[in-house]
Protein backbone atom coordinates (compact mmCIF):
# COMPACT_ATOMS: atom_id res chain seq x y z
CA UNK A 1 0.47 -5.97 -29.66
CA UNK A 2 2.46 -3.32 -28.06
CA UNK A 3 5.95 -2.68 -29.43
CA UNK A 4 9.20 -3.88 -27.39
CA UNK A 5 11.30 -0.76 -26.49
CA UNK A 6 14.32 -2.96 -25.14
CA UNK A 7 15.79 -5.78 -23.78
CA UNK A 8 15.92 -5.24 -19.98
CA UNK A 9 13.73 -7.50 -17.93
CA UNK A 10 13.37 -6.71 -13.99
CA UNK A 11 16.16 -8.85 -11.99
CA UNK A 12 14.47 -8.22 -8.47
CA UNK A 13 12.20 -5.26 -6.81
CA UNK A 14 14.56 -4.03 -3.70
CA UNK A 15 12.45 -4.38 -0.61
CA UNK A 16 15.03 -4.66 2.54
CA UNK A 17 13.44 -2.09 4.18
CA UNK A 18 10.47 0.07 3.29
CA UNK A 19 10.98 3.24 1.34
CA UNK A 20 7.86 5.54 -0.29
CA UNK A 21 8.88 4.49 -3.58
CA UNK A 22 10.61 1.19 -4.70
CA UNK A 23 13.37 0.51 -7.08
CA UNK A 24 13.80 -2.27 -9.64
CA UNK A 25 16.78 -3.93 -11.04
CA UNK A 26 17.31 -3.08 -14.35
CA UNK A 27 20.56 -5.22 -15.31
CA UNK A 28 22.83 -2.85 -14.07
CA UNK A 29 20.96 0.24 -13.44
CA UNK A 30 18.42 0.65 -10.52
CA UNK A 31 14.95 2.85 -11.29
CA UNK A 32 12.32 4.26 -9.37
CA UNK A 33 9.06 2.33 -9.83
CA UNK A 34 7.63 5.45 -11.48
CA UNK A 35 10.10 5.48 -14.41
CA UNK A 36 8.54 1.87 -15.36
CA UNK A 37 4.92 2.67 -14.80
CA UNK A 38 6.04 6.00 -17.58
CA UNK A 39 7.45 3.31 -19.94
CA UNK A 40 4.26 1.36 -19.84
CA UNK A 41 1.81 4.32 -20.87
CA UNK A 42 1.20 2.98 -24.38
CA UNK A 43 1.51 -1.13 -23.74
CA UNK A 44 -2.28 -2.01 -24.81
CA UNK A 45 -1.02 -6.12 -23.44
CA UNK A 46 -3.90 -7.01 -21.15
CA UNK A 47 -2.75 -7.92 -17.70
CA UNK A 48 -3.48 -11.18 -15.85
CA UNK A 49 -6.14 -11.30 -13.98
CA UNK A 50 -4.13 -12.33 -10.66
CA UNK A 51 -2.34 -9.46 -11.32
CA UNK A 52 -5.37 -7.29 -11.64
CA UNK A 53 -6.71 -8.50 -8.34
CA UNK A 54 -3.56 -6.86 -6.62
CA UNK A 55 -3.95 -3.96 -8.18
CA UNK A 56 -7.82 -3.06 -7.38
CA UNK A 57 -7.39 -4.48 -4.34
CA UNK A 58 -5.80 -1.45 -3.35
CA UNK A 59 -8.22 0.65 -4.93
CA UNK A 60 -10.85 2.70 -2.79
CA UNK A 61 -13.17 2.53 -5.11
CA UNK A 62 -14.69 -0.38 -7.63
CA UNK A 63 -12.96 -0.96 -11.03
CA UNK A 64 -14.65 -2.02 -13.65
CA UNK A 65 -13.18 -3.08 -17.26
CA UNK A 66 -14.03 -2.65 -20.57
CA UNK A 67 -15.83 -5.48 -22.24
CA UNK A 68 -17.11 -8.81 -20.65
CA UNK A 69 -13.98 -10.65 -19.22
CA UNK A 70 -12.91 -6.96 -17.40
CA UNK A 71 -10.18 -6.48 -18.89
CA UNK A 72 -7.03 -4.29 -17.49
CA UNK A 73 -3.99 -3.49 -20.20
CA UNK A 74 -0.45 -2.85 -18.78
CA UNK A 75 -0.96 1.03 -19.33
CA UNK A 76 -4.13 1.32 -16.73
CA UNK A 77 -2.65 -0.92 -14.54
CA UNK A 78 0.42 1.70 -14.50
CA UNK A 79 -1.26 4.28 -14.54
CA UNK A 80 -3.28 3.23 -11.35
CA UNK A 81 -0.11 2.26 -9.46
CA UNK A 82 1.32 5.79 -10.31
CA UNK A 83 -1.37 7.62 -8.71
CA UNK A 84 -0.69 5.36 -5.43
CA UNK A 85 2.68 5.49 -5.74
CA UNK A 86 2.21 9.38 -5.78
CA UNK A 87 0.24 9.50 -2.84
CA UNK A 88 2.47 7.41 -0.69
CA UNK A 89 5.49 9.96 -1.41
CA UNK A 90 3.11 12.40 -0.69
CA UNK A 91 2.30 10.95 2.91
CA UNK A 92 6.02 10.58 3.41
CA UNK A 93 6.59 14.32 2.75
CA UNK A 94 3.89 15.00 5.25
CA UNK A 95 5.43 12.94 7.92
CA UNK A 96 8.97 14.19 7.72
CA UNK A 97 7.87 17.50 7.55
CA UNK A 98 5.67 16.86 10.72
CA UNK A 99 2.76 17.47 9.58
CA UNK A 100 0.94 13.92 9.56
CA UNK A 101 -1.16 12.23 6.95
């Protein structure tokens, strides 16, 4: 089991209007997505399976688990979301900057 490194549970995601990277409510603080994939890099939990289905659903290419059942832990599932979190900052760069996606 992975080990707890605090207390804070998310209170709401913020999504009144559409930014390249959302924030999450923290009990009083407010982080960037990113900062909570980072804390999940060594959580071996395995994630539900509706949960995996909206994250490879926004894959571009098949993902396949390890073992029979297909398994996903918290810390690929992070790590997944990263890399598309990455690229849509990256697209927003390139659009303020004018020079498209």
């Amino acid at each position: 089991m992975a080990e707890k490194t605090g207390s804070l549970q998310p209170t709401r995601i913020f999504a009144t209007e559409p930014t390249p990277e959302p924030h999450v409510d923290l009990g009083d603080a407010t982080v960037n997505i990113s900062e909570v994939f980072n804390a999940l890099k060594g959580c071996t939990d395995i994630v539900p399976m509706n949960i995996v289905g909206g994250v490879t659903e926004r894959l571009t290419k098949p993902w396949e688990g390890e073992g029979p059942l297909n398994e996903m832990t918290f810390a690929t599932a992070a790590r997944v979301m990263s890399v598309l979190v990455r690229k849509r900052l990256l697209e927003a760069q390139k659009s303020e900057s004018g020079q498209g996606v």
